[in-house]
PDB file of N, CA and C in Angstrom:
ATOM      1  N   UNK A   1      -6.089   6.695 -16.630  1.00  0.00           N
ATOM      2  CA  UNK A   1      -4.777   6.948 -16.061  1.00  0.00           C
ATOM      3  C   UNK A   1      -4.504   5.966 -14.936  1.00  0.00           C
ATOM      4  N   UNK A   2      -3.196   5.422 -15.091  1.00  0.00           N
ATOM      5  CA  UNK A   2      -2.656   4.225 -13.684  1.00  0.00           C
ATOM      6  C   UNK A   2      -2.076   5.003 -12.713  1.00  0.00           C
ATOM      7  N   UNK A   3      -1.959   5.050 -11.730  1.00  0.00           N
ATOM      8  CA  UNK A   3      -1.243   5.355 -10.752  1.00  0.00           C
ATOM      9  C   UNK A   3      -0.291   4.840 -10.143  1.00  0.00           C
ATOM     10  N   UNK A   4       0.718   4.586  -9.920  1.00  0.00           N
ATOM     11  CA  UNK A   4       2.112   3.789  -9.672  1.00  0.00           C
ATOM     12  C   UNK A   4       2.543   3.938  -8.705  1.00  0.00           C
ATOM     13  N   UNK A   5       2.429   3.136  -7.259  1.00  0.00           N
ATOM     14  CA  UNK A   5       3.523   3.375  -6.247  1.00  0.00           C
ATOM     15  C   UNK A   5       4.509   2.471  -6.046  1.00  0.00           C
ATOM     16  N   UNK A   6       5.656   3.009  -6.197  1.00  0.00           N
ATOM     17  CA  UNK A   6       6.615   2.281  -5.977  1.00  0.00           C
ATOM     18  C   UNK A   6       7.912   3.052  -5.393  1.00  0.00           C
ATOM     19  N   UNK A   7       9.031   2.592  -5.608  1.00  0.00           N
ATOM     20  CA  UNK A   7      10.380   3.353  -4.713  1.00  0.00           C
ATOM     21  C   UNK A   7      11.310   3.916  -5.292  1.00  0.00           C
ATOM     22  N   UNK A   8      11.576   5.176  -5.358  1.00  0.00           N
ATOM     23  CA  UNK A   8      12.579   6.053  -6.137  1.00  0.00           C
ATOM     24  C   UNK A   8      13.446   6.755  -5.046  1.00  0.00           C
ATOM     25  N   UNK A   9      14.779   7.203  -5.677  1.00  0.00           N
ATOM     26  CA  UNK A   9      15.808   7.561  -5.109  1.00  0.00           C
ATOM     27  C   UNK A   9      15.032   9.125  -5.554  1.00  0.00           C
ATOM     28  N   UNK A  10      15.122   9.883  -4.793  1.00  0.00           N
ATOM     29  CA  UNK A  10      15.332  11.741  -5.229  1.00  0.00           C
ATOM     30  C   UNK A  10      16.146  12.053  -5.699  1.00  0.00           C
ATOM     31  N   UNK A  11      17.252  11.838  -5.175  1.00  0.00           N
ATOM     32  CA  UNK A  11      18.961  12.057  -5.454  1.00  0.00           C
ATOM     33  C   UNK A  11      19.561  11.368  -5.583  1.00  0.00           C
ATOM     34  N   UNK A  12      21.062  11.362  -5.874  1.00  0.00           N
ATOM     35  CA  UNK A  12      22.016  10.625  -6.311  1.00  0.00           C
ATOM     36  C   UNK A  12      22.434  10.083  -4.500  1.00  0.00           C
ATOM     37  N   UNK A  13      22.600   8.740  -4.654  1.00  0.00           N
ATOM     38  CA  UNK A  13      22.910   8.614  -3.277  1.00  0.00           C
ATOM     39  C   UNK A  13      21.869   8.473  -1.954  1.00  0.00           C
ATOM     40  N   UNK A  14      20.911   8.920  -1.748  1.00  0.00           N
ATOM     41  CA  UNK A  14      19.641   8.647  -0.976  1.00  0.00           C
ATOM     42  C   UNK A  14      19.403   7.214  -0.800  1.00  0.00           C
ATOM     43  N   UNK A  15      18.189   7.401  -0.130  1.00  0.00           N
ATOM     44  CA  UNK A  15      17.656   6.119   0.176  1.00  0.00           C
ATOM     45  C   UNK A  15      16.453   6.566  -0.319  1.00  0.00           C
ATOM     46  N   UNK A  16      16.018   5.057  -0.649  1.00  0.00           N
ATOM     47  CA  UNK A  16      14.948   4.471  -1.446  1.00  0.00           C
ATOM     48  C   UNK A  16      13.806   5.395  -0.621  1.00  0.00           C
ATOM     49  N   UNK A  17      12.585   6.113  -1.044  1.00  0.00           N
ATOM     50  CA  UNK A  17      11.094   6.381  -0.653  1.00  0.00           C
ATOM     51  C   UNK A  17       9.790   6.152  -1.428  1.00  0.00           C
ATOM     52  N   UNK A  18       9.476   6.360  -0.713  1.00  0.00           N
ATOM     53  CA  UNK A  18       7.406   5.833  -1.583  1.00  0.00           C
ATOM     54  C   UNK A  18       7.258   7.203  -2.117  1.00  0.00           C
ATOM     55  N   UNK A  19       7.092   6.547  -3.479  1.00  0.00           N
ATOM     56  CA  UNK A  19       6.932   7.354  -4.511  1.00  0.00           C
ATOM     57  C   UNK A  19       5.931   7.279  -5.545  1.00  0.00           C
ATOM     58  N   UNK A  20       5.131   7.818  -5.661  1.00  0.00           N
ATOM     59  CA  UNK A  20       3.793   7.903  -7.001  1.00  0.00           C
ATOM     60  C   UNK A  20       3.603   8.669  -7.884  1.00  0.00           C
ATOM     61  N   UNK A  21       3.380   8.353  -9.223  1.00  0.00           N
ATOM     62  CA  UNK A  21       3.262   8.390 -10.249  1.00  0.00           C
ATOM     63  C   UNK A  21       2.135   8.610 -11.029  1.00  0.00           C
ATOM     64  N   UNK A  22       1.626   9.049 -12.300  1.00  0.00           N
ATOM     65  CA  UNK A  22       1.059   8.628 -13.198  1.00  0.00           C
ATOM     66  C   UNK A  22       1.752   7.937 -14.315  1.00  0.00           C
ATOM     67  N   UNK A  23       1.568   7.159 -14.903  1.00  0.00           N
ATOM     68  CA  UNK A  23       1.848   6.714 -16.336  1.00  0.00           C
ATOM     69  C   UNK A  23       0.858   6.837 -17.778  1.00  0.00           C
ATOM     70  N   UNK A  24      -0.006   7.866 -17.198  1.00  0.00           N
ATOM     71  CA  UNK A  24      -0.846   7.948 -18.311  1.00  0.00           C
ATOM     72  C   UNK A  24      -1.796   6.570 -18.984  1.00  0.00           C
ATOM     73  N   UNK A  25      -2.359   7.165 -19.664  1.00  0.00           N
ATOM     74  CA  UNK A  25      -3.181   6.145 -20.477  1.00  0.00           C
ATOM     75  C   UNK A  25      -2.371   5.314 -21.620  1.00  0.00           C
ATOM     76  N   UNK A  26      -2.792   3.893 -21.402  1.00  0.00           N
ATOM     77  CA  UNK A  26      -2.510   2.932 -22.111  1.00  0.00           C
ATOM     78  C   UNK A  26      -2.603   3.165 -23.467  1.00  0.00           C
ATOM     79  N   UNK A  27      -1.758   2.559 -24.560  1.00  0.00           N
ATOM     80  CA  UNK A  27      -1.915   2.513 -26.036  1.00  0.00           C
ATOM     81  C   UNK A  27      -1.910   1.061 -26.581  1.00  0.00           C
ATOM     82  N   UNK A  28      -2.486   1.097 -27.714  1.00  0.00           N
ATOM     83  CA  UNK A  28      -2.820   0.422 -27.834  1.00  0.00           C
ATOM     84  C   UNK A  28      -1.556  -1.291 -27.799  1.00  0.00           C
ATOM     85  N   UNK A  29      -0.601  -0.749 -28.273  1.00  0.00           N
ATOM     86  CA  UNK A  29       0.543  -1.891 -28.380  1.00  0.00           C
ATOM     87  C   UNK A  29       0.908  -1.895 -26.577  1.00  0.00           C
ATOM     88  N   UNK A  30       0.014  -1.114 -25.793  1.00  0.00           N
ATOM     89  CA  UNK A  30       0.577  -1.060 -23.984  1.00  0.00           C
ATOM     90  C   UNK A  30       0.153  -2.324 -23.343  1.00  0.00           C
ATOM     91  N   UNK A  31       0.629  -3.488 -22.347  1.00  0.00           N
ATOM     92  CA  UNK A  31       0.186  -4.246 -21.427  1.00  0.00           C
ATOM     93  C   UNK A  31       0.305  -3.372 -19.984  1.00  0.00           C
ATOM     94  N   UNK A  32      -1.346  -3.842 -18.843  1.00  0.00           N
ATOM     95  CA  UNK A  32      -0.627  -3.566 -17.724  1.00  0.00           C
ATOM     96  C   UNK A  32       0.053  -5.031 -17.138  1.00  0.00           C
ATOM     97  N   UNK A  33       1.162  -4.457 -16.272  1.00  0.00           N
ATOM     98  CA  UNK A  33       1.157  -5.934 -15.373  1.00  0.00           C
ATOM     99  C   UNK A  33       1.225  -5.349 -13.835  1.00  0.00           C
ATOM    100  N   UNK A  34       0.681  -6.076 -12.690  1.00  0.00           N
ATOM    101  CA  UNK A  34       0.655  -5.751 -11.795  1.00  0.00           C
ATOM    102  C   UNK A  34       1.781  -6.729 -11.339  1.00  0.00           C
ATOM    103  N   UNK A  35       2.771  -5.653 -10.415  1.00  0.00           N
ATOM    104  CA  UNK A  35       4.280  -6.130 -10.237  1.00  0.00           C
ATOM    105  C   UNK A  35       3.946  -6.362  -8.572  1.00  0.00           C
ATOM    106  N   UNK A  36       4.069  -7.899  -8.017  1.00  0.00           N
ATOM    107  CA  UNK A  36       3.850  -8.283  -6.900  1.00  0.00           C
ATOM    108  C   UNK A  36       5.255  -7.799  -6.188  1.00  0.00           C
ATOM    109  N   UNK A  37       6.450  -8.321  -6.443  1.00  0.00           N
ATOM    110  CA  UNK A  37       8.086  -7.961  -6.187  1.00  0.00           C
ATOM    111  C   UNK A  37       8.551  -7.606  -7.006  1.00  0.00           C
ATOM    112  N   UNK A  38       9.945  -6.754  -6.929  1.00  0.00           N
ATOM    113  CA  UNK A  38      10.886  -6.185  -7.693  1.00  0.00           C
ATOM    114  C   UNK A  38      12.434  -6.072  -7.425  1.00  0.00           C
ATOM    115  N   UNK A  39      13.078  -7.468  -7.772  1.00  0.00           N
ATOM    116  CA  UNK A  39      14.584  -7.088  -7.310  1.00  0.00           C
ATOM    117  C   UNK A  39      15.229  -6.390  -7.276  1.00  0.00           C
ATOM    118  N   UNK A  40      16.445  -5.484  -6.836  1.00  0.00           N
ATOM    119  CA  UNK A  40      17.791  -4.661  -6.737  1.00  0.00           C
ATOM    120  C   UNK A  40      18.731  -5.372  -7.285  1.00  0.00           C
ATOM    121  N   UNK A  41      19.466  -5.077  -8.252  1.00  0.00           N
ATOM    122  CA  UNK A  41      21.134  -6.032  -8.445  1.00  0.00           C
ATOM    123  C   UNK A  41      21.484  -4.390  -8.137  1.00  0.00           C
ATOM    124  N   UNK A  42      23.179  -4.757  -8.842  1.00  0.00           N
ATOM    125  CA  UNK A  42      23.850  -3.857  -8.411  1.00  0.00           C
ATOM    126  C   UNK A  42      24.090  -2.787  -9.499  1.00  0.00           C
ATOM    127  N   UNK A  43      23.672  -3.019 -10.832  1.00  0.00           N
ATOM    128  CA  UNK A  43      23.503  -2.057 -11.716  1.00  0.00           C
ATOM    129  C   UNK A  43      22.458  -0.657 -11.433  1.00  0.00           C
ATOM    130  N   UNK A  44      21.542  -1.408 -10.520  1.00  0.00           N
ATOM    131  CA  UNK A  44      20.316  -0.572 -10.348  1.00  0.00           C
ATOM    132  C   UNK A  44      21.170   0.333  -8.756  1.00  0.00           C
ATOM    133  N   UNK A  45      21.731   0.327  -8.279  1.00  0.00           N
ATOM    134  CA  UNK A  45      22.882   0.642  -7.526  1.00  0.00           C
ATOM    135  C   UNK A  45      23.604   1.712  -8.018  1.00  0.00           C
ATOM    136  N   UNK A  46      24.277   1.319  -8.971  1.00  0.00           N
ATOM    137  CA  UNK A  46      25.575   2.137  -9.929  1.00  0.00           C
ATOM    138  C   UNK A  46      24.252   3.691 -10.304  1.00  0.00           C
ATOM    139  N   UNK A  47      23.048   2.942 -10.498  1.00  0.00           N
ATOM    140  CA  UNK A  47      22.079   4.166 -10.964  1.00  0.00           C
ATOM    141  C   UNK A  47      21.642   4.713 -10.178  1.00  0.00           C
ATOM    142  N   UNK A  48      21.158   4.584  -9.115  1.00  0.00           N
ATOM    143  CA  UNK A  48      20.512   5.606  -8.193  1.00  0.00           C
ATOM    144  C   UNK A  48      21.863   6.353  -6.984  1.00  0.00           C
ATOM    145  N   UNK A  49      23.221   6.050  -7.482  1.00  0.00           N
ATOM    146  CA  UNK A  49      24.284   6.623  -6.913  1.00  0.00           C
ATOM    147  C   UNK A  49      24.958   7.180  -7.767  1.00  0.00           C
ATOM    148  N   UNK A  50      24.261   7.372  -9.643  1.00  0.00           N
ATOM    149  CA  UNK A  50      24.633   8.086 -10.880  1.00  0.00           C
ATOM    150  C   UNK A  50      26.217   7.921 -10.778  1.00  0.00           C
ATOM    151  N   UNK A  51      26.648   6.209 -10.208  1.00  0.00           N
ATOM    152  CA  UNK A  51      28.329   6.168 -11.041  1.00  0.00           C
ATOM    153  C   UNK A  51      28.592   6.070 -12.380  1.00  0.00           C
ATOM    154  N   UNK A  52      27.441   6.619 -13.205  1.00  0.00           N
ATOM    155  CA  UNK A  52      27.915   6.377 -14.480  1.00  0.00           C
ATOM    156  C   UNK A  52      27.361   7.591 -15.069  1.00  0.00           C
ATOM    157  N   UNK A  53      27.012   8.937 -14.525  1.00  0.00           N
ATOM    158  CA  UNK A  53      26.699   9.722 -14.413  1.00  0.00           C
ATOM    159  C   UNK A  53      25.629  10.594 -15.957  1.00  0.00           C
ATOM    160  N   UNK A  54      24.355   9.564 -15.617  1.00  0.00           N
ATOM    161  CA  UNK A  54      23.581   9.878 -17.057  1.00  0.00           C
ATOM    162  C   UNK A  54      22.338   9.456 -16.205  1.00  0.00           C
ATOM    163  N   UNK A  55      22.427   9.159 -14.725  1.00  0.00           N
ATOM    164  CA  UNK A  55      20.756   9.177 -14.340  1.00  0.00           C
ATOM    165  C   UNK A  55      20.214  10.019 -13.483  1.00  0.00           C
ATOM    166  N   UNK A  56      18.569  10.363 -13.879  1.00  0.00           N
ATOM    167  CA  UNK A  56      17.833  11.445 -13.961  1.00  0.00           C
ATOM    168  C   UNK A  56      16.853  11.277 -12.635  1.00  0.00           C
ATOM    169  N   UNK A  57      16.653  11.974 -11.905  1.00  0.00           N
ATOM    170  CA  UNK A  57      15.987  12.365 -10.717  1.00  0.00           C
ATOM    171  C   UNK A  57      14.454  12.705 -10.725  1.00  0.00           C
ATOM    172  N   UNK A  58      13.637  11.820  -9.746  1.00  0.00           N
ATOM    173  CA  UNK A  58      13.331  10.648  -8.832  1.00  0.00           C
ATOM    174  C   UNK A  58      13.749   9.577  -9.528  1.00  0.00           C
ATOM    175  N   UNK A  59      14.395   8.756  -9.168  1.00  0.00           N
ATOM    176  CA  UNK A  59      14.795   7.660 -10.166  1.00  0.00           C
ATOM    177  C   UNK A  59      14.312   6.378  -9.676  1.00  0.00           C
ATOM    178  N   UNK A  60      13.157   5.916 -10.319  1.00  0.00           N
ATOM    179  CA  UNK A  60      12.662   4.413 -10.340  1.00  0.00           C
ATOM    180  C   UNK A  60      13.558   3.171 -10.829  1.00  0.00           C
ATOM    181  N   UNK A  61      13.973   2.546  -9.845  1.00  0.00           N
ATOM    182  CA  UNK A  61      15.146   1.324  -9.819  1.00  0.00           C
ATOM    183  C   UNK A  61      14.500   0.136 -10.058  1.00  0.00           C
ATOM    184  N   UNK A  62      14.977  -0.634 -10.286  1.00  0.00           N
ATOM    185  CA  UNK A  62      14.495  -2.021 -10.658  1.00  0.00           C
ATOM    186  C   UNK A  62      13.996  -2.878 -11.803  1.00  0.00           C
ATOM    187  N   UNK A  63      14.314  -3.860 -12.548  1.00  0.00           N
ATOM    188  CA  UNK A  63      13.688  -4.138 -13.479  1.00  0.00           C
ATOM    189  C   UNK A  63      13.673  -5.824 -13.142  1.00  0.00           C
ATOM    190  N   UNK A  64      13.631  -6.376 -12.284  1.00  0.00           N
ATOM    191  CA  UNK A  64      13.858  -8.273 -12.199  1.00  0.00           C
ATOM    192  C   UNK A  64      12.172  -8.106 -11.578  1.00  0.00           C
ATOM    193  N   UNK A  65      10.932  -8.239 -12.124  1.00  0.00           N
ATOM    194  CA  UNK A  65       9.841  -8.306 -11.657  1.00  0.00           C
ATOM    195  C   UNK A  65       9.421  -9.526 -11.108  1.00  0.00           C
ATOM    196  N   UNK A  66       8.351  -9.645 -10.448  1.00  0.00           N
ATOM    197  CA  UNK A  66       7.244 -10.860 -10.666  1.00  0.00           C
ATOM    198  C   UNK A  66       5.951 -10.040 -10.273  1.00  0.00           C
ATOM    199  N   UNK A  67       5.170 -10.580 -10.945  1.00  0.00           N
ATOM    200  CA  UNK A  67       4.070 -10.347 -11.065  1.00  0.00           C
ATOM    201  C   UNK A  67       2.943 -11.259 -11.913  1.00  0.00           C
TER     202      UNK A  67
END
């Protein structure tokens, strides 16, 4: 099992907190990558303030990695 810390909204509207996870065990088609940074645009915005009202709580933002 991985353990994941990273930054999720609780609510719609909040601010970002340290937040941890499991993601369970790897399969076989699974890579890990260890994510050094993680950008914000403004889609990831529209989601953790649910203006499009279909996102789900603690909500993990971000998808522009490096690692």
């Amino acid at each position: 099992m991985s353990k994941i810390k990273s930054y999720a909204a609780p609510q719609a509207g909040a601010e970002l907190e340290l937040y941890e996870y499991d993601a369970g065990e790897l399969k076989a088609e699974d890579v890990e990558v260890q994510v050094d940074y993680c950008g914000i645009c403004h889609s990831d915005l529209s989601m953790i303030d649910n203006e499009w009202g279909f996102s789900s709580y603690p909500l993990v933002a971000g998808h522009e990695v490096i690692g």
